[in-house]
C-alpha atoms as a PDB file:
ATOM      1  CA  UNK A   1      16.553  18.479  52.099  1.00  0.00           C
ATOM      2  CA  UNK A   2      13.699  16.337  51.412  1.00  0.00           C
ATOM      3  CA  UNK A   3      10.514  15.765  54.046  1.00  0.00           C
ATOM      4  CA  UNK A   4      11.970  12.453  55.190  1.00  0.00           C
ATOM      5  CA  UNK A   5      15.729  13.146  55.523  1.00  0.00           C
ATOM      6  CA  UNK A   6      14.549  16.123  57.198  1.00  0.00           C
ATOM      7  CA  UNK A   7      11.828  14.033  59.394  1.00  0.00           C
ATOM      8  CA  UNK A   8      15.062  11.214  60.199  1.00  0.00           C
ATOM      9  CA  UNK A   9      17.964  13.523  61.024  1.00  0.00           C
ATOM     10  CA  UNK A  10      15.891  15.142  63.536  1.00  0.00           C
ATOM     11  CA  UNK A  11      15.143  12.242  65.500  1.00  0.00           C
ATOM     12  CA  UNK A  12      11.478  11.057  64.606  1.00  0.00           C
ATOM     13  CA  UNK A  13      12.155   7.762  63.327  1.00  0.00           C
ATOM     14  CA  UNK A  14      14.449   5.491  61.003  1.00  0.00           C
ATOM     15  CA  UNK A  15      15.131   5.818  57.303  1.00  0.00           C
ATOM     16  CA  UNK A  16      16.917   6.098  54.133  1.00  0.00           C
ATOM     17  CA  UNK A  17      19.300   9.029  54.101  1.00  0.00           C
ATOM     18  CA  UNK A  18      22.406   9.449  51.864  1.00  0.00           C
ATOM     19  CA  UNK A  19      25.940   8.819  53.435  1.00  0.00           C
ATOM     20  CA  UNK A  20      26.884  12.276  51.758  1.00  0.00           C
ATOM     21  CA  UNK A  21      24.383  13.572  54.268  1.00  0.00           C
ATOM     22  CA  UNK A  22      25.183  12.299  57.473  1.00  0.00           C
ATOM     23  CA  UNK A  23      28.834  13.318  57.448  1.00  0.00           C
ATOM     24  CA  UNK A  24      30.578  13.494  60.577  1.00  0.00           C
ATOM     25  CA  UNK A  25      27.204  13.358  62.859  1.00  0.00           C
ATOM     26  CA  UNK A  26      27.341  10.936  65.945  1.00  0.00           C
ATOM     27  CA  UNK A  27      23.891  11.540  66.734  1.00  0.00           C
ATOM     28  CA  UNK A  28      22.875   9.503  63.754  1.00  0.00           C
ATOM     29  CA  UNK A  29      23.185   5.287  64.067  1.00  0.00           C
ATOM     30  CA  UNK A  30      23.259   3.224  60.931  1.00  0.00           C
ATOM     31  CA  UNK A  31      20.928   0.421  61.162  1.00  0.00           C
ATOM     32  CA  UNK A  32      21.734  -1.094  58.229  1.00  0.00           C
ATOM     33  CA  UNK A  33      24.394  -0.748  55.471  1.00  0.00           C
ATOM     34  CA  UNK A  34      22.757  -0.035  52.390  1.00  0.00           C
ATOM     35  CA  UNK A  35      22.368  -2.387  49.474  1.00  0.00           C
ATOM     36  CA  UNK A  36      22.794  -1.771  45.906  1.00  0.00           C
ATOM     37  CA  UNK A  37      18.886  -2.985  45.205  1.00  0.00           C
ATOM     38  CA  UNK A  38      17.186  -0.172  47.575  1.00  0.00           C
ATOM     39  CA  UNK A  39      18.864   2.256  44.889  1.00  0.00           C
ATOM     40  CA  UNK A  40      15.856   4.008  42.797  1.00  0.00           C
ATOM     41  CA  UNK A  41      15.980   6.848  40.816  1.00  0.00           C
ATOM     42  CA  UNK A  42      11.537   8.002  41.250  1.00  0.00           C
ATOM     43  CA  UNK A  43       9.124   6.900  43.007  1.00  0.00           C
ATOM     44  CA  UNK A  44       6.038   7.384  41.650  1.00  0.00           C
ATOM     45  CA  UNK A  45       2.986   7.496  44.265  1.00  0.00           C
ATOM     46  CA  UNK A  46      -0.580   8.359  43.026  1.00  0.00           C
ATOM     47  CA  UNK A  47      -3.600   9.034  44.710  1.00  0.00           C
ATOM     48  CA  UNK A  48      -5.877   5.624  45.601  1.00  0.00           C
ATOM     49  CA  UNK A  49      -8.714   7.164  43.566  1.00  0.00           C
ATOM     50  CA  UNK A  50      -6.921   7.814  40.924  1.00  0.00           C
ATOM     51  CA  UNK A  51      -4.058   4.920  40.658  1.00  0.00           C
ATOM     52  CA  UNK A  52      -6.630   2.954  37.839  1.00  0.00           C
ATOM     53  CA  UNK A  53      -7.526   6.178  35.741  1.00  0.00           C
ATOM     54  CA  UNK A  54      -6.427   6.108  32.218  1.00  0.00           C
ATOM     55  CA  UNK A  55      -4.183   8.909  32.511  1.00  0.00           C
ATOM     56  CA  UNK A  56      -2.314   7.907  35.531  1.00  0.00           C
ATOM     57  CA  UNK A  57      -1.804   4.803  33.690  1.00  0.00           C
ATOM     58  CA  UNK A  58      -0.689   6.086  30.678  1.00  0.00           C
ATOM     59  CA  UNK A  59       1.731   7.714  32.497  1.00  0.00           C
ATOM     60  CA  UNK A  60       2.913   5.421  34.691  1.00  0.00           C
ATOM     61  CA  UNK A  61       3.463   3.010  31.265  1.00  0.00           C
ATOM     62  CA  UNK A  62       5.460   5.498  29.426  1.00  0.00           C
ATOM     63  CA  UNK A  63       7.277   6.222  32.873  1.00  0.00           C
ATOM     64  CA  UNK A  64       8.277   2.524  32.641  1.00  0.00           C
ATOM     65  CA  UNK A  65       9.220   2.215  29.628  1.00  0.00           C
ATOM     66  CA  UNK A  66      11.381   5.439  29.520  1.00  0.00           C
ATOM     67  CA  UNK A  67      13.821   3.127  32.499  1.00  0.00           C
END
């Protein structure tokens, strides 16, 4: 289970978790329903000193282009 499902299901704040997840739990409140547009398949986070680099770039180009 992934650091922020994890971090949610236990009680330490809101977020996204799948419905697939959640199940039968009553201890869990949906906030709001989801939306088709907050679907994403990556997320792609670099560090701040390295966001401009060439590499991370380059990546992050052929990363877009691969969508």
């Amino acid at each position: 289970m992934p650091d922020m499902e994890r971090a949610v299901t236990s009680g330490f704040g809101i977020g996204f978790v799948p419905h697939k997840l959640v199940g039968d739990r009553t201890d869990l409140v949906e906030v709001l329903p989801s939306r088709r547009h907050w679907t994403i398949k990556s997320w792609r986070v670099t560090h701040l000193d390295l966001h401009r680099s060439e590499k991370v770039q380059a990546l992050l180009q052929i990363l877009k282009q691969a969508r």
